[in-house]
Every structure is written in structure tokens, then in C-alpha cells.
Protein backbone atom coordinates (compact mmCIF):
# COMPACT_ATOMS: atom_id res chain seq x y z
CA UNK A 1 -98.48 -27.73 184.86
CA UNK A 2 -99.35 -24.12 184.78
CA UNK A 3 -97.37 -21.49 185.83
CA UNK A 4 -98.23 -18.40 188.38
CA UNK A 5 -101.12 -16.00 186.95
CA UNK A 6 -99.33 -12.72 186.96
CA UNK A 7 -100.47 -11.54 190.34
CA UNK A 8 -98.79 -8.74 192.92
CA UNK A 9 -98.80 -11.56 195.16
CA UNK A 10 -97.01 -14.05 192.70
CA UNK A 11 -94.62 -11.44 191.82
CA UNK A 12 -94.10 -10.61 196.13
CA UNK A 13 -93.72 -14.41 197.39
CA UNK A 14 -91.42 -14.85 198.99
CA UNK A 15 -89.51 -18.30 197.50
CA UNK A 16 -89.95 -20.01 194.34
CA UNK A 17 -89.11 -23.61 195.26
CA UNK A 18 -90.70 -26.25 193.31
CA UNK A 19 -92.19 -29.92 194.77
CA UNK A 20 -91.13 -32.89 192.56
CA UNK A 21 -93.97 -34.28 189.89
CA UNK A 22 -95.13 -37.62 190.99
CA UNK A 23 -93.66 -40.34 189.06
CA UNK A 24 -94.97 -44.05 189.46
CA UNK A 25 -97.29 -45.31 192.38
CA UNK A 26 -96.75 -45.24 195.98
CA UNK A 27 -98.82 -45.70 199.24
CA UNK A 28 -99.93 -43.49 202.13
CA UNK A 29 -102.56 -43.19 204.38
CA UNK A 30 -103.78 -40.27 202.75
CA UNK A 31 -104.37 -39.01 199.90
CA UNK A 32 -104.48 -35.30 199.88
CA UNK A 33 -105.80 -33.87 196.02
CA UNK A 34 -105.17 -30.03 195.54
CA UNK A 35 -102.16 -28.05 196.78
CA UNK A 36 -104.57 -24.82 198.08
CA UNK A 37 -104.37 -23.84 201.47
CA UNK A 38 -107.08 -26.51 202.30
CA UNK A 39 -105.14 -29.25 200.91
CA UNK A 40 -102.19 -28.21 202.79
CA UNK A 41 -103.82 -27.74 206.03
CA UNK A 42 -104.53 -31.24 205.74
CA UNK A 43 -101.49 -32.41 204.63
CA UNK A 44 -99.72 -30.19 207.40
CA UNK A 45 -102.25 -31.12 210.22
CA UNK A 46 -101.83 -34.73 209.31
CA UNK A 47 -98.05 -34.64 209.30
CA UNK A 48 -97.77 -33.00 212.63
CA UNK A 49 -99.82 -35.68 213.73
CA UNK A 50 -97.47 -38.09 212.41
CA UNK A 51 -99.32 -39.69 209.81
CA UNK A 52 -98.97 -40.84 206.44
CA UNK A 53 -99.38 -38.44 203.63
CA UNK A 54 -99.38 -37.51 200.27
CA UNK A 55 -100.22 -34.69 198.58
CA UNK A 56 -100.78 -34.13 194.58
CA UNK A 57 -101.62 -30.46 193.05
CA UNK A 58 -102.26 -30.41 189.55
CA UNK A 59 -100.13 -27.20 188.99
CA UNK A 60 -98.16 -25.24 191.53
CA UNK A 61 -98.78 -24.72 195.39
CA UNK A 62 -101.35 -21.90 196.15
CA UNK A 63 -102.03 -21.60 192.37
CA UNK A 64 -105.77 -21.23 192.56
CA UNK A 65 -107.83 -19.21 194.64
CA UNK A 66 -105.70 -19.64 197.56
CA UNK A 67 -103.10 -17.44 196.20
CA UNK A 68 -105.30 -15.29 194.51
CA UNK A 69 -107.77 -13.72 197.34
CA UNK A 70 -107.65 -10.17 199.16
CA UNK A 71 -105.92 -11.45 201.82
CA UNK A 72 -108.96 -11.22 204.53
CA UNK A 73 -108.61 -13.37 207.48
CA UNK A 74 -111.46 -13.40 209.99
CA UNK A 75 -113.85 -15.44 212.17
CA UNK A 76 -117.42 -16.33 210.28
CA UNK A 77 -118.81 -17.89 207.50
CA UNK A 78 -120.49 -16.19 204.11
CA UNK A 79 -123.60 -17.28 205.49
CA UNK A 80 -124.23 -14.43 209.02
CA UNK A 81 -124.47 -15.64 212.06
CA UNK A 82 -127.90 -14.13 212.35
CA UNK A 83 -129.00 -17.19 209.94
CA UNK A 84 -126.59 -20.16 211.51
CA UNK A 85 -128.89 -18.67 214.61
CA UNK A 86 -131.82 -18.85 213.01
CA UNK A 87 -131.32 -22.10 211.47
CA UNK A 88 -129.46 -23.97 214.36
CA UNK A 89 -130.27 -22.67 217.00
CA UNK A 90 -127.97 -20.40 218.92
CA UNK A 91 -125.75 -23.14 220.56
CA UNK A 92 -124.83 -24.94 217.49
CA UNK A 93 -123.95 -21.12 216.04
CA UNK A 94 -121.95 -21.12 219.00
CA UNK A 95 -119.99 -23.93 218.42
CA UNK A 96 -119.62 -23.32 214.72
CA UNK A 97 -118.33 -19.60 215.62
CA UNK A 98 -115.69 -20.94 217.96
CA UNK A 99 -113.89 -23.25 215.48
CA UNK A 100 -114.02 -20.70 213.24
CA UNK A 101 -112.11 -18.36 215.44
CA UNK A 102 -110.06 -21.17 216.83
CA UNK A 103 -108.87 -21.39 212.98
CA UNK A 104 -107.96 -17.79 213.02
CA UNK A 105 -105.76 -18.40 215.60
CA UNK A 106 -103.56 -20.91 214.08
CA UNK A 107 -103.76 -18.68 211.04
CA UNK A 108 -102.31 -16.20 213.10
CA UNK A 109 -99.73 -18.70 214.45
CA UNK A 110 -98.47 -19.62 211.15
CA UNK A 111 -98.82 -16.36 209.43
CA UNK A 112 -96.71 -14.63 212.48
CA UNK A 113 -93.85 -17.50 212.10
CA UNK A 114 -93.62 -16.81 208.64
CA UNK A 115 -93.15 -13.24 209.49
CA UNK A 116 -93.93 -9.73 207.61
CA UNK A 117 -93.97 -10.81 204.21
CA UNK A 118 -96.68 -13.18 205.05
CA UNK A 119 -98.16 -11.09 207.89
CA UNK A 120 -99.03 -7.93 206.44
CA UNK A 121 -101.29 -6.11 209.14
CA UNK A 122 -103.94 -6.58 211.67
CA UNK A 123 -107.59 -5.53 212.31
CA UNK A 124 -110.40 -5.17 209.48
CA UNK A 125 -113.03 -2.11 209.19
CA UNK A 126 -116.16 -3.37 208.36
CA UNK A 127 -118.29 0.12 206.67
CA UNK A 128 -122.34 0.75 206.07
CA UNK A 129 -123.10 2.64 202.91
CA UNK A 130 -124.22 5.99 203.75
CA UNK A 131 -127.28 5.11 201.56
CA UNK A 132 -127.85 1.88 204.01
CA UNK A 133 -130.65 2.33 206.71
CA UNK A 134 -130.01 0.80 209.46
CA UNK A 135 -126.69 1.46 211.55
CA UNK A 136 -124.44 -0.87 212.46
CA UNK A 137 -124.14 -0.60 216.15
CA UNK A 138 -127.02 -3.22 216.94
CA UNK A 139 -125.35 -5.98 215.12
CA UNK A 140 -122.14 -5.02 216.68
CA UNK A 141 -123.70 -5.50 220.10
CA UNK A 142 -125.54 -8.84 219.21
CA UNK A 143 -122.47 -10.19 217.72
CA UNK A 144 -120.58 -9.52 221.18
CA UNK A 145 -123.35 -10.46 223.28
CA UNK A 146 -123.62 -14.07 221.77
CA UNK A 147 -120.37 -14.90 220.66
CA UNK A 148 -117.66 -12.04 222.26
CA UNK A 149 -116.72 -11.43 218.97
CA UNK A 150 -114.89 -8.23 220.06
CA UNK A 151 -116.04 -6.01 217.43
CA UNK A 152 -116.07 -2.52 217.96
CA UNK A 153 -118.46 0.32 216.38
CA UNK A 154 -116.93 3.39 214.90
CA UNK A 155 -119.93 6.59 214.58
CA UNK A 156 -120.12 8.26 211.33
CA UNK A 157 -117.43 10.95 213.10
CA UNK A 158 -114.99 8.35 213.74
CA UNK A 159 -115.07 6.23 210.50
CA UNK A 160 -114.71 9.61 208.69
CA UNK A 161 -111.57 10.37 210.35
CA UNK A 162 -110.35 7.37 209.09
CA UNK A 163 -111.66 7.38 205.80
CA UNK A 164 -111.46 10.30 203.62
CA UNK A 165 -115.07 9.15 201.75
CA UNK A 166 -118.83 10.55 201.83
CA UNK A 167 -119.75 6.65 200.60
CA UNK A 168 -119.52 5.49 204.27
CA UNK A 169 -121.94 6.34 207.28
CA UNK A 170 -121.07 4.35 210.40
CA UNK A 171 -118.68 0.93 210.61
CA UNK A 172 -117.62 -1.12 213.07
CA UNK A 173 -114.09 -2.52 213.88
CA UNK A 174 -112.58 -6.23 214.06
CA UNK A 175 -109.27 -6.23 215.67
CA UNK A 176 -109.10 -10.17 215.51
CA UNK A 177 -109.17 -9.80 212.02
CA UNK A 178 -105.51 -10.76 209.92
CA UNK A 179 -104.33 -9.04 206.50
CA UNK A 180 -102.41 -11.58 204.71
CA UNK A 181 -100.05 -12.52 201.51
CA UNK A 182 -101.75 -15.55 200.90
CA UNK A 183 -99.63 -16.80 198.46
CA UNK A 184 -96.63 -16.64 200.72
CA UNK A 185 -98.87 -18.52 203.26
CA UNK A 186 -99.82 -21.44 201.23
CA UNK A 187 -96.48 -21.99 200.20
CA UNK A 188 -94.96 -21.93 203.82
CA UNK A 189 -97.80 -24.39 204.73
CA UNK A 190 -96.42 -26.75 201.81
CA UNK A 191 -92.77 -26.04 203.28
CA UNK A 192 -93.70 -26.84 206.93
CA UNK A 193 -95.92 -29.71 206.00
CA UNK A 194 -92.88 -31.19 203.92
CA UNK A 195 -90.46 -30.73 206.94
CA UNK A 196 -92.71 -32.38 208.64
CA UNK A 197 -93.09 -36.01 206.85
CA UNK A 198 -95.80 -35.22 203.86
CA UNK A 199 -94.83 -35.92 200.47
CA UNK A 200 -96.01 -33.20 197.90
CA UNK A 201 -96.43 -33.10 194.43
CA UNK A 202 -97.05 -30.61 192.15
CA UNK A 203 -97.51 -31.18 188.73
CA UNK A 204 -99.67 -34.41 189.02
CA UNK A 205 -103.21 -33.57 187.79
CA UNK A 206 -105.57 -36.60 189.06
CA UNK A 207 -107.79 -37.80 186.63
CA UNK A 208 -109.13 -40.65 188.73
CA UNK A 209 -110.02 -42.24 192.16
CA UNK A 210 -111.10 -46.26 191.73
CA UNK A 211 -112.03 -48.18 194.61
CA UNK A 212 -109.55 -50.67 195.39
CA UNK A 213 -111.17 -52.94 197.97
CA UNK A 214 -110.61 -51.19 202.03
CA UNK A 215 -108.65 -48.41 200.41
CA UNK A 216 -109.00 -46.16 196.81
CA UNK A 217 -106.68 -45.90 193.94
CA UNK A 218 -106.16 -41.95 192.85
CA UNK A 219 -104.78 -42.30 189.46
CA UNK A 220 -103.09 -38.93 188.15
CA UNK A 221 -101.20 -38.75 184.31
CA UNK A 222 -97.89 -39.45 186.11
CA UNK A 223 -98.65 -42.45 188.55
CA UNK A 224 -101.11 -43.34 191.43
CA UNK A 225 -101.69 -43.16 194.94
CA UNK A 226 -103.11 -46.46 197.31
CA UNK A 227 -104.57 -45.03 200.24
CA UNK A 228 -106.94 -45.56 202.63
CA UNK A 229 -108.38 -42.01 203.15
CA UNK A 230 -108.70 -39.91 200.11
CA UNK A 231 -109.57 -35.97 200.88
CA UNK A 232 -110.77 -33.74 197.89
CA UNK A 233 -109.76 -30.41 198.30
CA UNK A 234 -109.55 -29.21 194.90
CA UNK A 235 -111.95 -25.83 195.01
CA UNK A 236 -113.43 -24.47 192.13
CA UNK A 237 -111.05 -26.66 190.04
CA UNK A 238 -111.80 -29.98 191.55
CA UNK A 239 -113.55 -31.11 188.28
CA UNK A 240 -116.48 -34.38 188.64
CA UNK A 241 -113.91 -36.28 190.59
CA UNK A 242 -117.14 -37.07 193.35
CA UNK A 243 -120.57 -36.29 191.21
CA UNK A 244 -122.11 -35.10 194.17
CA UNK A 245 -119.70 -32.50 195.33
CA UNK A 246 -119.37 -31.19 191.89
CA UNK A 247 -123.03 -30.93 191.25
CA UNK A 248 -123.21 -29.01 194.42
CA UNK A 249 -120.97 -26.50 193.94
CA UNK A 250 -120.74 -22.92 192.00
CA UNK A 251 -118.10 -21.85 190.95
CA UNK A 252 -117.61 -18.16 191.30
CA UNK A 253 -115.07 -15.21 189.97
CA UNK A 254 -114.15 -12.82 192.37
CA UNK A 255 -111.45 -9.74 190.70
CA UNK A 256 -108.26 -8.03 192.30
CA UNK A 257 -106.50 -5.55 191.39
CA UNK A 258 -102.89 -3.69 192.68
CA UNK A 259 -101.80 -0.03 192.09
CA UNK A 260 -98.56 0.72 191.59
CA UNK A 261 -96.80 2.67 195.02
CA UNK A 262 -98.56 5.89 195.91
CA UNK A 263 -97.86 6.32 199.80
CA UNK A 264 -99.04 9.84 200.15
CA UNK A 265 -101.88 9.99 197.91
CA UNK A 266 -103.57 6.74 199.50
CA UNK A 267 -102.14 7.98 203.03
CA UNK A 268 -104.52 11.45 202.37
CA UNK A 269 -107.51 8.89 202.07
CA UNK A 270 -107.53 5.56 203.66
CA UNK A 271 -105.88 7.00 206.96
CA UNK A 272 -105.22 3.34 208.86
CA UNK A 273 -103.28 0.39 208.28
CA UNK A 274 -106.66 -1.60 208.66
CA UNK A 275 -107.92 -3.46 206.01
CA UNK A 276 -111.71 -2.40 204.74
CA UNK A 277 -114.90 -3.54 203.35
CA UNK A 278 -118.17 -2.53 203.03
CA UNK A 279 -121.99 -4.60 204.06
CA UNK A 280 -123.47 -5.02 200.29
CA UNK A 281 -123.26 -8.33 198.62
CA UNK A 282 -121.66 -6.40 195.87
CA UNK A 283 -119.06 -5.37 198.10
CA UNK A 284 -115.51 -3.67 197.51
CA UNK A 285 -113.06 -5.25 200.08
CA UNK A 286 -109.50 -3.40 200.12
CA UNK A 287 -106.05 -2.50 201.93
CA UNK A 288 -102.73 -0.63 201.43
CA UNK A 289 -99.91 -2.95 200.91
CA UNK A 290 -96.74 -2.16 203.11
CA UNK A 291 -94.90 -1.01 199.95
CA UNK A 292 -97.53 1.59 199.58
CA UNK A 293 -99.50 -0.31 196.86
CA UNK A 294 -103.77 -0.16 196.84
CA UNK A 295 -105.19 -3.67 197.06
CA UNK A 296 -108.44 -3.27 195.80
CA UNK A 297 -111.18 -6.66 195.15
CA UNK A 298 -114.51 -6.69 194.58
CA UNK A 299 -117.75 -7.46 192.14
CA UNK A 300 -118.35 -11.37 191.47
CA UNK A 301 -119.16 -13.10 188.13
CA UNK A 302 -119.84 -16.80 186.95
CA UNK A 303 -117.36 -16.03 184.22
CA UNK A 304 -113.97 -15.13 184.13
CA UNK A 305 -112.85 -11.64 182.83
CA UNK A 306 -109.67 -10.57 180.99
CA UNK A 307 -107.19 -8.45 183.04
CA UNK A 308 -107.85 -5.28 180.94
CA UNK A 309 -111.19 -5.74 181.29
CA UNK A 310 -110.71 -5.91 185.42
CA UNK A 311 -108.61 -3.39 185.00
CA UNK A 312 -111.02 -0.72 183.80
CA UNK A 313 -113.86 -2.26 186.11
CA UNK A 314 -112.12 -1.90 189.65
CA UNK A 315 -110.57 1.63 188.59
CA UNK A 316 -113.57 2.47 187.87
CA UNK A 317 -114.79 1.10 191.62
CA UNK A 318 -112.15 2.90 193.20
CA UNK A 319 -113.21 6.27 191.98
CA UNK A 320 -116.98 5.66 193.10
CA UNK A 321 -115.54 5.47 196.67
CA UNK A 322 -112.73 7.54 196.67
CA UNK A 323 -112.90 10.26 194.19
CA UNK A 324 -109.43 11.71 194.69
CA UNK A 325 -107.70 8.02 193.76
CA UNK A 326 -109.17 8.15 190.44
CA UNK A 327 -106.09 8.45 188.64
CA UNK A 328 -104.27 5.72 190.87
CA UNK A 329 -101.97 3.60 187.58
CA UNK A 330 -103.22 -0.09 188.21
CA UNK A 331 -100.32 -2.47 188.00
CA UNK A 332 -101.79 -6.43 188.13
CA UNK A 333 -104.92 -7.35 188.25
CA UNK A 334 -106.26 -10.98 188.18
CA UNK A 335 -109.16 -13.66 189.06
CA UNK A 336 -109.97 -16.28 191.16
CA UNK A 337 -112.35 -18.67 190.73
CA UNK A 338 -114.10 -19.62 194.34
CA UNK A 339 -116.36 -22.62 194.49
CA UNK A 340 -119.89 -21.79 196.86
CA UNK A 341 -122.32 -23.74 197.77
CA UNK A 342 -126.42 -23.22 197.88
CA UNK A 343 -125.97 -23.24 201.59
CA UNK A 344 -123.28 -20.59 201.64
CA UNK A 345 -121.48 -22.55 204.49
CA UNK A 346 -118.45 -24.74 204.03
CA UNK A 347 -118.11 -28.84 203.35
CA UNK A 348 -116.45 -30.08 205.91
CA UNK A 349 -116.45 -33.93 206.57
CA UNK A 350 -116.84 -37.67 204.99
CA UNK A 351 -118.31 -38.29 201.78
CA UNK A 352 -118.70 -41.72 201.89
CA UNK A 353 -116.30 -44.07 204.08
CA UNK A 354 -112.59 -42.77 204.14
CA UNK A 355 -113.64 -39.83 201.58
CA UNK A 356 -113.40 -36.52 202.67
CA UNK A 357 -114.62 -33.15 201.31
CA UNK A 358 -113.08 -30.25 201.99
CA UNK A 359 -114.55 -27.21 199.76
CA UNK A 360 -117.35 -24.24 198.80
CA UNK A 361 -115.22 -21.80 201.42
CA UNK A 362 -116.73 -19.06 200.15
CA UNK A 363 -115.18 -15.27 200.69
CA UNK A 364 -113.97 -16.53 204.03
CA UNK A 365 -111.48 -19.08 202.85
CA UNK A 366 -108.21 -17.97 204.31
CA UNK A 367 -109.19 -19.00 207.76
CA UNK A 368 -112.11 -21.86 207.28
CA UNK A 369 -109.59 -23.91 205.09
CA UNK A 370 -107.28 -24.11 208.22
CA UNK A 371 -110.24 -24.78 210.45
CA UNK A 372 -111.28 -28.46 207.77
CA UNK A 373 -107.57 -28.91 207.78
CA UNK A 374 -107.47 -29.46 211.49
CA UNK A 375 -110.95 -31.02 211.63
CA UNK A 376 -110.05 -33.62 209.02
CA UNK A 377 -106.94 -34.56 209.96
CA UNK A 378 -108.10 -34.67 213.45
CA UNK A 379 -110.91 -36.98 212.84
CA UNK A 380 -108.70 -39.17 210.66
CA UNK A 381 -105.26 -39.17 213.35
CA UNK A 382 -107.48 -39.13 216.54
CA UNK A 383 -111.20 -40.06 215.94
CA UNK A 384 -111.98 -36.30 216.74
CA UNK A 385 -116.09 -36.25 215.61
CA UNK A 386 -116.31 -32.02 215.41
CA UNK A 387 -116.90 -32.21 211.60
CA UNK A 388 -119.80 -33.26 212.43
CA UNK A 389 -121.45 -29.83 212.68
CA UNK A 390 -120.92 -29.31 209.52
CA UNK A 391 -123.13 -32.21 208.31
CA UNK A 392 -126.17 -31.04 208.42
CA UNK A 393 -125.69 -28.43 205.35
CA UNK A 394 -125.38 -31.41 203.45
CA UNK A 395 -124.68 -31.20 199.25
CA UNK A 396 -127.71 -29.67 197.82
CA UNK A 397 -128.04 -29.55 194.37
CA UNK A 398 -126.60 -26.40 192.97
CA UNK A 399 -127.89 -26.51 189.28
CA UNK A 400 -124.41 -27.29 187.29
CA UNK A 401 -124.16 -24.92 184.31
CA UNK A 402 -127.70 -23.39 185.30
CA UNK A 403 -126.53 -22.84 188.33
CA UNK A 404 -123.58 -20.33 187.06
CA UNK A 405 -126.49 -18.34 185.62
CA UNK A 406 -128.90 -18.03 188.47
CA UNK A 407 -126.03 -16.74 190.57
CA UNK A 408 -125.03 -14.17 187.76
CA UNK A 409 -128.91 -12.76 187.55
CA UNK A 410 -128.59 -12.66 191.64
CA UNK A 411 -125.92 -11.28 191.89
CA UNK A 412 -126.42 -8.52 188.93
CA UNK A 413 -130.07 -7.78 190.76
CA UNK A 414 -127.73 -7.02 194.09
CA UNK A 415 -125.78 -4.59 191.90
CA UNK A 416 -129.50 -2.89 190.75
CA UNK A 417 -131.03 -2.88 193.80
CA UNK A 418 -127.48 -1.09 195.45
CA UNK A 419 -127.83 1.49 192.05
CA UNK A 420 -131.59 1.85 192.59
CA UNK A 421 -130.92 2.73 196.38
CA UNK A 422 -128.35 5.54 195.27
CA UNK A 423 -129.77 8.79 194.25
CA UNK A 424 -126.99 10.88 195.43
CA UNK A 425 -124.49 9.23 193.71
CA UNK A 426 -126.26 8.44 190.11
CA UNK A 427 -126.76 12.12 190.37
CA UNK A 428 -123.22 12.97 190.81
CA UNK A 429 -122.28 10.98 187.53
CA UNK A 430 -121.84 7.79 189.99
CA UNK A 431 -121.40 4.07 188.50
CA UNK A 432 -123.28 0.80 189.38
């Protein structure tokens, strides 16, 4: 079992209780593998429900991704809602829209009973580059007229006041949207979940699943679990557990990195508690911490980088956006690895009879894992069908290892074409 990367949110959560390793075989229901906060939605909305449940994490609770992340929670998938639109059809965007902000809530719900140390801040800025053509302020009103998102657009004028940066033109506010420890989170889930009736292990690395007539046998290096519904929920680190899933999913690096405390010299730029991020695919996504640290994520690789090396890289971002922070002392700064899929929209729903995928959550995991939490253990405890919108995105192929590749030549042609469109700033000594 590994321990905690050295992350500010490792070093900030708030508890550091451990769940027994499993040790011999046992029976449940369900079989819940991967302690993440997808994993533990399940286990947690199953619980709740009253079910049988079991849960087995290969190292410690939240120790993936779902500790890892910038702490973004909002409404949406990675794939706009101008494509769900335009590939089913405005009602089934609709639909898909609402459970995703019917997730947020219970985000909220959680995050708020947990209190400040897991519920950081609220609202999200959401900021065009000033080299970007088109303004923001005619997605803002489709996005309200279709779906009352709620979203609010900020002029040049007004951003500026609010951030001290000539990278920016206009933006447009999200006051639905949550800032979150997500560590902390994922390991109050696991708390609540336990309180309420699931069994959790951590420490139990599955290695495994056999069919065992009506039910399935997950075998991990300590002991086994007989159950009748098995739900993979793994991520990036789920392995070739189901061949299908696996081949159909990327696994993707995205990099953090914290400051140490410097109140008034972040105050003098980034003049709101809202979190920010900007409309590129290469996009910088940050927010002060309420001890006055920088959060600061951003660029994506196939490949994983040393901290050093992240350390230079997102220093290095921070002073192409906000020149006077360019001697901010970084403090931690770590990885993630994030599985996507082709389809850039999450697997939610049965595999095969009593298997159940829940993955590929893209950049918009703290809130979608919550949302195939509920719809899992809903369909399993009460026959509840609303999976089922997620089934037409299917598993396409994703190109295993050559996969990795083609999304690190798409991604570095993102990064070109954001350089290319730049004059201003290569002029001024800018960076890529």
C-alpha cells in the first residue's frame, strides 16, 4: 500500500484514520473496487440505501486523482454542451445537464457538512484570452437560455477589476460553482459511508474478478469478495481488470502546484475569493487557498513529470499570466493521472449483467463521480434506469499505448496553435 504523494492537500486533510486491509473472503452485495470519490459515492449511496457493501482500494482513500485535482466543482461535462446538443439533441442535453447539476448539489451538501476545511469557497470565473476572438457573452446567454445555468458575463472592465492581468479580455461568472479540498472530501465520504453500514478496505489491491455462477468472485492479494454486483471504479489506475474499459480509456497527467502564504502579494492580483480558469484546452485553472497559499494547475501530458520538473513548468505559467507573482516560492507540487475517454463524456452504467463502470470523468470529476455514485447505486437499490443516458457514448476504442501518444501530439498542437495566436506576448519574451 502506498502512502500519500506529498501534496498541500495531503499535508491539509483533515484526519489520518486508516480502514483495515482485507483479510480472508467475505460476501456482499456489492463489490465496490477503488477508494476515489467514485468508489465511495457508491459505496456511500448504496449504504444509505441500506444495502450490502464492500469496498476495496488498493492503497489509501482519495489516493489517486481524487485527492489530487484543483478542487473545481461545477455542472458539465469535458465534452460542451454545444456538442451533447449537437449530438443528442437538445432534450437529452437537457437531461444530461440536470443530473449533472443535481450532483453538484449533493456535492455541496456533503462538502458544507464537512465544513471549511473541506469547503473552501464558492463561485468560479471562467476568462477569454485577450488574444481569443470571439467574446464570451453569447455562450453565456445560450447556456442560460437552454439550461438556466445561471452564469453571469463580466466585460473586459469588470474582469479587470478583478484580475490584475492584460492576458484576459472578457469572462463570465458561475456562482453554482464549489472550490473544494478534495482530499478531505473523499475521506469524509469513506467516513460517512462506513457509519453508515459499508465495509472499506484499503490496502487490498484486486488482481482478479472470476465469474462464480449468478454472482463474481473479486480476488485481491489478501482475500476475496462474493458478490452479486461488482462496480469498477478504479480511474486511471484500474489496470485490464474489464478489457474493454481499459482499452477505452486514456490515461492523462494533469500538474498542481501550491505557493507557500503570500496574502498581500496574491491579494494585489487575483482580487476575489473566486476560483479561475481560462477557455483554451491548454488551460491554467487556479485559486487562493484560505491560508493565503496560490493553487495553481494546468498543462496535460500522457506521461508523468517529476515534481521539480512541475515545479519550474507552472512557475513559469504563473508569470505568463501574472507578471508581478513571478517570484511566488512554490511549496508542493504533484500529478494526477485522469483516465478520458474518446468521447470526452463519462461511463456511467452496466458492463455486462451486474458489472458496473464507473470512470473517464475527465477535468470535471469532483462532481460527475457523485452524480454515477447516485446513479449506480440507485439503479442497483431501486431499479432507477437514468444511467441509461449515458449509454449511448458507449466504449470506443481509445488506441492503448498509441493512444497516450495521439493525445500528447493533440494536445502539444493546442499549445502551438495558443503560441501561434500570441504575438503580443512572444514579443514580450512570453512562454508557450
Amino acid at each position: 500500500m502506498l502512502p500519500y504523494p506529498e501534496t498541500h492537500y495531503a499535508a491539509t486533510r483533515s484526519d489520518d484514520a486508516h480502514w483495515p486491509a482485507l483479510d480472508g473472503d467475505c460476501e456482499a452485495e456489492t463489490c465496490v473496487i477503488g477508494g476515489g470519490l467514485a468508489g465511495l459515492a457508491t459505496a456511500l449511496g448504496l449504504a444509505e440505501r441500506g444495502r450490502s457493501v464492500v469496498l476495496l482500494e488498493a492503497n489509501r482513500m482519495g489516493w489517486g486523482a481524487s485527492g489530487r485535482n484543483g478542487g473545481f466543482a461545477s455542472a458539465g461535462y469535458p465534452l460542451s454542451m454545444r456538442d451533447l446538443v449537437a449530438q443528442r439533441g437538445i432534450s437529452d442535453a437537457a437531461a444530461l445537464w440536470r443530473l449533472s447539476a443535481e450532483a453538484l448539489s449533493v456535492v455541496g451538501r456533503r462538502a458544507e457538512t464537512l465544513g471549511p476545511d473541506t469547503l473552501q469557497g464558492h463561485g468560479a470565473l471562467r476568462c477569454r484570452m485577450a488574444w481569443q476572438p470571439d467574446t464570451l457573452g453569447e455562450r453565456v446567454g445560450w447556456m442560460n437560455e437552454h439550461f438556466a445555468a445561471g452564469l453571469v458575463h463580466l466585460p473586459p472592465g469588470e474582469l479587470r477589476g478583478l484580475l490584475a492581468t492584460e492576458a484576459y479580455a472578457d469572462g463570465f461568472l458561475n456562482p453554482a460553482s464549489l472550490q473544494i479540498q478534495p482530499l478531505n472530501l473523499a475521506r469524509g465520504m469513506a467516513h460517512a459511508a462506513a457509519a453508515a453500514g459499508a465495509r472499506l478496505h484499503e490496502g487490498a489491491e484486486v488482481v482478479a474478478i472470476e465469474a462464480a455462477g449468478a454472482a463474481r468472485k473479486v480476488v485481491a492479494r489478501s482475500g476475496s469478495v462474493m458478490a452479486r454486483h461488482v462496480v469498477l471504479a478504479g480511474g486511471a489506475h484500474q489496470g485490464m481488470l474489464h478489457t474493454g474499459l481499459g482499452l477505452a480509456t486514456v490515461p492523462v497527467a494533469s500538474f498542481v502546484v501550491a505557493t507557500k502564504p503570500a496574502s498581500k502579494q496574491l491579494s494585489d492580483a487575483i482580487r476575489t475569493g473566486f476560483a479561475v480558469s481560462d477557455t483554451r484546452v491548454a488551460t491554467d485553472y487556479y485559486r487562493v487557498l484560505p491560508d493565503g497559499r496560490l493553487l495553481w494547475g494546468g498543462r496535460a501530458s500522457a506521461f508523468e513529470y517529476a515534481p521539480e520538473t512541475l515545479r519550474g513548468l507552472l512557475k513559469r505559467d504563473i508569470a505568463r499570466i501574472y507578471p508581478q507573482l513571478a517570484d511566488l516560492e512554490i511549496e508542493s507540487a504533484w500529478s494526477g493521472l485522469i483516465p478520458i475517454a474518446r468521447h470526452r463524456m463519462p461511463v456511467i452504467g452496466p458492463l455486462a449483467e451486474g458489472l458496473w463502470a464507473a470512470a473517464c470523468f475527465g477535468g470535471l470529476g469532483l462532481v460527475n463521480t457523485t452524480l454515477a455514485g447516485e446513479l449506480i447505486a440507485s439503479a442497483i437499490a431501486e431499479g432507477d434506469d437514468r444511467h441509461r443516458h449515458f449509454a449511448p457514448f458507449g466504449l470506443p476504442f481509445a488506441g492503448g499505448t498509441y493512444g497516450r501518444a495521439a493525445f500528447q501530439f493533440i494536445y502539444w498542437r493546442h499549445q502551438f496553435e495558443d503560441w501561434f495566436k500570441r504575438p503580443r506576448a512572444r514579443k514580450a519574451g512570453g512562454q508557450p
